[in-house]
C-alpha atoms as a PDB file:
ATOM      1  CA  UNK A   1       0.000   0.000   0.000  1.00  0.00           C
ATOM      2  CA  UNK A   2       1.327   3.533  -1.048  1.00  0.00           C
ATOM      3  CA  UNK A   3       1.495   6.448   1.668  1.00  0.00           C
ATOM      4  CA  UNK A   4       2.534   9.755   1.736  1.00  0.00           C
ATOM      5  CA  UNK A   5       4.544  10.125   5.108  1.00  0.00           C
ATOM      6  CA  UNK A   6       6.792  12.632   3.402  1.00  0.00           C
ATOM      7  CA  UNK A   7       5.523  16.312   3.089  1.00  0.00           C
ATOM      8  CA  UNK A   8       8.050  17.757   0.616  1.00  0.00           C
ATOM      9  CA  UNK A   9       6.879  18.847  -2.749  1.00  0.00           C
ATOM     10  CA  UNK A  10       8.238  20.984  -5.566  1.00  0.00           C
ATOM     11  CA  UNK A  11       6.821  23.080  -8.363  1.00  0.00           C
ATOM     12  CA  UNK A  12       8.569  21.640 -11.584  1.00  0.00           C
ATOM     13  CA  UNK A  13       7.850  24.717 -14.006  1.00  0.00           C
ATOM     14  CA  UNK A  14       8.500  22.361 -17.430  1.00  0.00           C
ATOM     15  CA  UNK A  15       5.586  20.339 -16.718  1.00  0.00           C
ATOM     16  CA  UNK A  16       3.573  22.738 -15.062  1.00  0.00           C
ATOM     17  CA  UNK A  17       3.115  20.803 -12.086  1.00  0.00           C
ATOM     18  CA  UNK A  18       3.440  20.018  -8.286  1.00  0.00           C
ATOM     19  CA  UNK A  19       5.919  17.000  -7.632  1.00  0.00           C
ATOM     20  CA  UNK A  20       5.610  14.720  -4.782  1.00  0.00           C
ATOM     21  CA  UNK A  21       6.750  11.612  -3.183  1.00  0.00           C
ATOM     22  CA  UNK A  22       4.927   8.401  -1.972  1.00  0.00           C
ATOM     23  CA  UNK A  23       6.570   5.257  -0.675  1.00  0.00           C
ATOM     24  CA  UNK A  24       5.486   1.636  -0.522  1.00  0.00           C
ATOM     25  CA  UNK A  25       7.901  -0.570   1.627  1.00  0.00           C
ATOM     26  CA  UNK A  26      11.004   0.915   0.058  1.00  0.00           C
ATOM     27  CA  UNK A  27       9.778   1.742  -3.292  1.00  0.00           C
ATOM     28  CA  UNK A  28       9.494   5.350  -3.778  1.00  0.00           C
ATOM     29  CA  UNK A  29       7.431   6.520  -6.564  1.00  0.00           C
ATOM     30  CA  UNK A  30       7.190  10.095  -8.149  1.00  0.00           C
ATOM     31  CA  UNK A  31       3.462  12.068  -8.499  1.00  0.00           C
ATOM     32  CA  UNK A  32       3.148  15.309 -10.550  1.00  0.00           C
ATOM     33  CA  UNK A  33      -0.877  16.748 -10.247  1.00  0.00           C
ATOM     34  CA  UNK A  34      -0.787  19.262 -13.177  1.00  0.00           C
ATOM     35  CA  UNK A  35      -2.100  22.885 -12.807  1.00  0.00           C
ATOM     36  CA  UNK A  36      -5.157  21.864 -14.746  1.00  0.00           C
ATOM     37  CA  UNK A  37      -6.025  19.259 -11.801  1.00  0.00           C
ATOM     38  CA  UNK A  38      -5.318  21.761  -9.022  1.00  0.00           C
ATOM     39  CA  UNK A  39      -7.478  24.499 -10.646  1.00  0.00           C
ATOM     40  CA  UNK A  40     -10.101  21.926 -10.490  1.00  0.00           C
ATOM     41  CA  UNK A  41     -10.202  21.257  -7.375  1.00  0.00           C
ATOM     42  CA  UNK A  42      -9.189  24.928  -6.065  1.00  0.00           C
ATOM     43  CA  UNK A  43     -10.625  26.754  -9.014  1.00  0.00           C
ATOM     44  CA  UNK A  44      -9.244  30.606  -6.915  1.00  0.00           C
ATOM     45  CA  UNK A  45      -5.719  28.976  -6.721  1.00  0.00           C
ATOM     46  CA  UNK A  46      -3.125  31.708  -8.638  1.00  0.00           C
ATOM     47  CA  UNK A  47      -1.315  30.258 -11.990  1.00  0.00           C
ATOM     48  CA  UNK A  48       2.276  30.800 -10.321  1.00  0.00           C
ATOM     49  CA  UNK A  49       4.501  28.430  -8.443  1.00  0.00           C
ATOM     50  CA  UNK A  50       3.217  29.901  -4.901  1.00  0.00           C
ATOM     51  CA  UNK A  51      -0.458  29.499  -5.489  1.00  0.00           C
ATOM     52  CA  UNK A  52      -0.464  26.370  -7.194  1.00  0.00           C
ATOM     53  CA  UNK A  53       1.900  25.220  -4.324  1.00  0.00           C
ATOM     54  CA  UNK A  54      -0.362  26.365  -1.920  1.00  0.00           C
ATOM     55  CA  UNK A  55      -3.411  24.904  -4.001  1.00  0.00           C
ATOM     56  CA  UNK A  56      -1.478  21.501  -3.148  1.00  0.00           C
ATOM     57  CA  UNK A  57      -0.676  22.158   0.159  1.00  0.00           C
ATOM     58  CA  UNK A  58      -4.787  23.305   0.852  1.00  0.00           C
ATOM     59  CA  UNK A  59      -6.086  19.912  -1.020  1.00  0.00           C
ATOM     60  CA  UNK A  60      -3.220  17.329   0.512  1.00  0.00           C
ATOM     61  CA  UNK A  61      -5.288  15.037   1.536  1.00  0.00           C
ATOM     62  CA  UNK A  62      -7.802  14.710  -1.383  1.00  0.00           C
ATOM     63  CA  UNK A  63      -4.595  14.846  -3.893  1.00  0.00           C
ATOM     64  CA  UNK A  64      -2.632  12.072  -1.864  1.00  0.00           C
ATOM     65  CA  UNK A  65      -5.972   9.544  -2.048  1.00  0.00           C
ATOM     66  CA  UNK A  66      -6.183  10.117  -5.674  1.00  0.00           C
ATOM     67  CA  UNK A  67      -2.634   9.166  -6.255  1.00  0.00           C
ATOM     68  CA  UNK A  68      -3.095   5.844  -4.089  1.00  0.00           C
ATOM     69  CA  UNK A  69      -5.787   4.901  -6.273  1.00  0.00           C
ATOM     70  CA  UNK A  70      -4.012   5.264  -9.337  1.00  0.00           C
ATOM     71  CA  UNK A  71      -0.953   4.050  -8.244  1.00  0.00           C
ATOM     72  CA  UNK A  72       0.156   0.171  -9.384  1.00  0.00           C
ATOM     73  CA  UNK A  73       2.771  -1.546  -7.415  1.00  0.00           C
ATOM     74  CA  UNK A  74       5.784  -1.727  -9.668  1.00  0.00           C
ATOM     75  CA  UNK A  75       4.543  -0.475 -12.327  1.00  0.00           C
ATOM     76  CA  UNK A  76       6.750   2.406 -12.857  1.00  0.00           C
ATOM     77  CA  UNK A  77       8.596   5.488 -11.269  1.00  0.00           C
ATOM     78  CA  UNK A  78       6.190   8.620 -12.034  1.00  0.00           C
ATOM     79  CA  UNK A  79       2.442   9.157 -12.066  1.00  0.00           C
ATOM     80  CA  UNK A  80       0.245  11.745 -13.763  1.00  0.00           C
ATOM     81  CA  UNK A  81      -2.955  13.087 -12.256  1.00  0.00           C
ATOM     82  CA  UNK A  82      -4.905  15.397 -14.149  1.00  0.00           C
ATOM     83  CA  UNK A  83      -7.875  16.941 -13.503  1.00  0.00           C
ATOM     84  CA  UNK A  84     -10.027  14.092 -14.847  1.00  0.00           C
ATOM     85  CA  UNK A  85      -8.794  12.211 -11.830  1.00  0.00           C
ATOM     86  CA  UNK A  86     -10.595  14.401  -9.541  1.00  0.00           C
END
């Protein structure tokens, strides 16, 4: 089962998105929600790194149950979510 013990993220500005980190056992796998996903679910949120950071930091919970669902073990290193995930 994937959790998301570590609170770190990152705005990565090439892929318009918010990076974080999950971990299952001692696999570590990558998540980027894009900024079309996080003005979904935080339609106010500001298109700049600090607002869409924030959008993240205001929807944590909701973003980090989305990624377990979509998450395979194994599968590979990075996931996308997008807005139709939410």
């Amino acid at each position: 089962m994937i959790e998301f013990p570590n609170h770190s993220r990152s705005y990565d500005r090439t892929r318009h998105a918010v990076r974080f980190w999950g971990h299952d056992s001692a696999i570590e796998a990558s998540f980027f929600i894009d900024e079309g996903a996080l003005r979904r679910i935080q339609p106010e949120a500001h298109p700049d790194e600090s607002g869409l950071l924030t959008a993240f930091d205001s929807n944590r919970d909701r973003i980090c149950a989305a990624a377990a669902k979509v998450y395979v073990r194994g599968s590979r290193g990075s996931y996308d979510l997008v807005a139709a995930n939410f």
